[in-house]
Protein backbone atom coordinates (compact mmCIF):
# COMPACT_ATOMS: atom_id res chain seq x y z
CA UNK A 1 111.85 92.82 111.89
CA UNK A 2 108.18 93.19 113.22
CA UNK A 3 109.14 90.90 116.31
CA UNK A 4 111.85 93.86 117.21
CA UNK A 5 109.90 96.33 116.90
CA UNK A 6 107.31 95.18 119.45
CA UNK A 7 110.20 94.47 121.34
CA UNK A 8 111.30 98.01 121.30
CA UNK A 9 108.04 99.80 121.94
CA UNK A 10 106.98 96.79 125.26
CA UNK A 11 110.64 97.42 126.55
CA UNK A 12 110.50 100.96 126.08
CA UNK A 13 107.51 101.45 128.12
CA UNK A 14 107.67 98.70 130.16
CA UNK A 15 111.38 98.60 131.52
CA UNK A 16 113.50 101.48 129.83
CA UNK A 17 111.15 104.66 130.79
CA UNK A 18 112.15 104.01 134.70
CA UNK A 19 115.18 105.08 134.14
CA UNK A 20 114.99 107.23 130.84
CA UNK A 21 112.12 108.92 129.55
CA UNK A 22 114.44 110.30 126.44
CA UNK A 23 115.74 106.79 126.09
CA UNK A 24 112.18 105.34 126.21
CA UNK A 25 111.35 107.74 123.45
CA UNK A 26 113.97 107.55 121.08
CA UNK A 27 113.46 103.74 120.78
CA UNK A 28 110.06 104.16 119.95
CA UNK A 29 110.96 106.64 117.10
CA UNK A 30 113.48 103.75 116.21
CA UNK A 31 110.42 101.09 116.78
CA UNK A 32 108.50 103.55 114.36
CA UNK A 33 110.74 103.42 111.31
CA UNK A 34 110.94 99.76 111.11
CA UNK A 35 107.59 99.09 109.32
CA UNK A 36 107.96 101.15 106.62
CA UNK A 37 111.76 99.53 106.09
CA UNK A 38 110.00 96.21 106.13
CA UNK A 39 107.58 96.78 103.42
CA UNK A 40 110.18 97.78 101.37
CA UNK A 41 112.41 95.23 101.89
CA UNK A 42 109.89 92.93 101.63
CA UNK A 43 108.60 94.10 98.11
CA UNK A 44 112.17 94.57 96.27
CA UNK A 45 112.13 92.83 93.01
CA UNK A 46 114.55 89.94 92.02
CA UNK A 47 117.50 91.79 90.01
CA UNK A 48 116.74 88.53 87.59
CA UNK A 49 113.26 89.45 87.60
CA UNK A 50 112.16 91.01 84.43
CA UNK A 51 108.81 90.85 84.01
CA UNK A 52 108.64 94.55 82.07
CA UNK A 53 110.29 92.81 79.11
CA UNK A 54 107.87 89.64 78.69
CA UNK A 55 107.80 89.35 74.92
CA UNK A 56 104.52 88.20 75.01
CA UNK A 57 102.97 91.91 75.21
CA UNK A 58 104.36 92.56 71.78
CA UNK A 59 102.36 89.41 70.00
CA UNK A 60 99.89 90.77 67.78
CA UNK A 61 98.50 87.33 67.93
CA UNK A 62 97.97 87.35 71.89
CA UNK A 63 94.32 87.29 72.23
CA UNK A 64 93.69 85.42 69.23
CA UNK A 65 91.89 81.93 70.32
CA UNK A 66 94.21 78.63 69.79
CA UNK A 67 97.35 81.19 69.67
CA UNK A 68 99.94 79.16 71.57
CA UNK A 69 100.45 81.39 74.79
CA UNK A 70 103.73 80.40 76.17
CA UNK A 71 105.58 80.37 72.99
CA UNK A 72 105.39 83.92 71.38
CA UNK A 73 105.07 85.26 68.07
CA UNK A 74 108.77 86.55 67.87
CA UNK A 75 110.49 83.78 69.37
CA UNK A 76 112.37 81.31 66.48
CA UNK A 77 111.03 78.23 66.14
CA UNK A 78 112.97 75.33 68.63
CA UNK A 79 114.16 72.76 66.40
CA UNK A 80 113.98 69.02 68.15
CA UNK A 81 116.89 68.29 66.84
CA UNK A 82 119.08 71.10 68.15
CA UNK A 83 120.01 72.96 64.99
CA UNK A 84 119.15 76.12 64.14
């Protein structure tokens, strides 16, 4: 997206301007919206991406030293076995 926009603004003023000023302009305007479209694009979060809802930030035990970080609190215990 960045490479077009360059594009637009060096062929705007560097070939389309000969022949239309209004032209020139209007794909600069077009050049000037594409930066802001790209950070948003770029920073859209995964819909499986749900990092609001880590469980983790409801352990009352979080901080607590030799608390086992990965496995929370509320999550039930994994039995090797598979049973539950």
């Amino acid at each position: 997206m960045m490479a077009g926009c360059l594009g637009l603004f060096v062929l705007a003023w560097g070939v389309v301007r000969f022949f239309s000023v209004g032209a020139a302009i209007g794909m600069c305007v077009v050049a000037m919206v594409i930066p802001p479209l790209a950070a948003i694009f770029a920073n859209r979060r995964d819909p499986e991406d749900d990092w609001w809802q880590d469980p983790r930030w409801d352990d009352p035990e979080w901080e607590k030293p030799g608390h086992d970080r990965d496995r929370p609190d509320q999550e039930p215990p994994r039995d090797p076995e598979g049973r539950q």
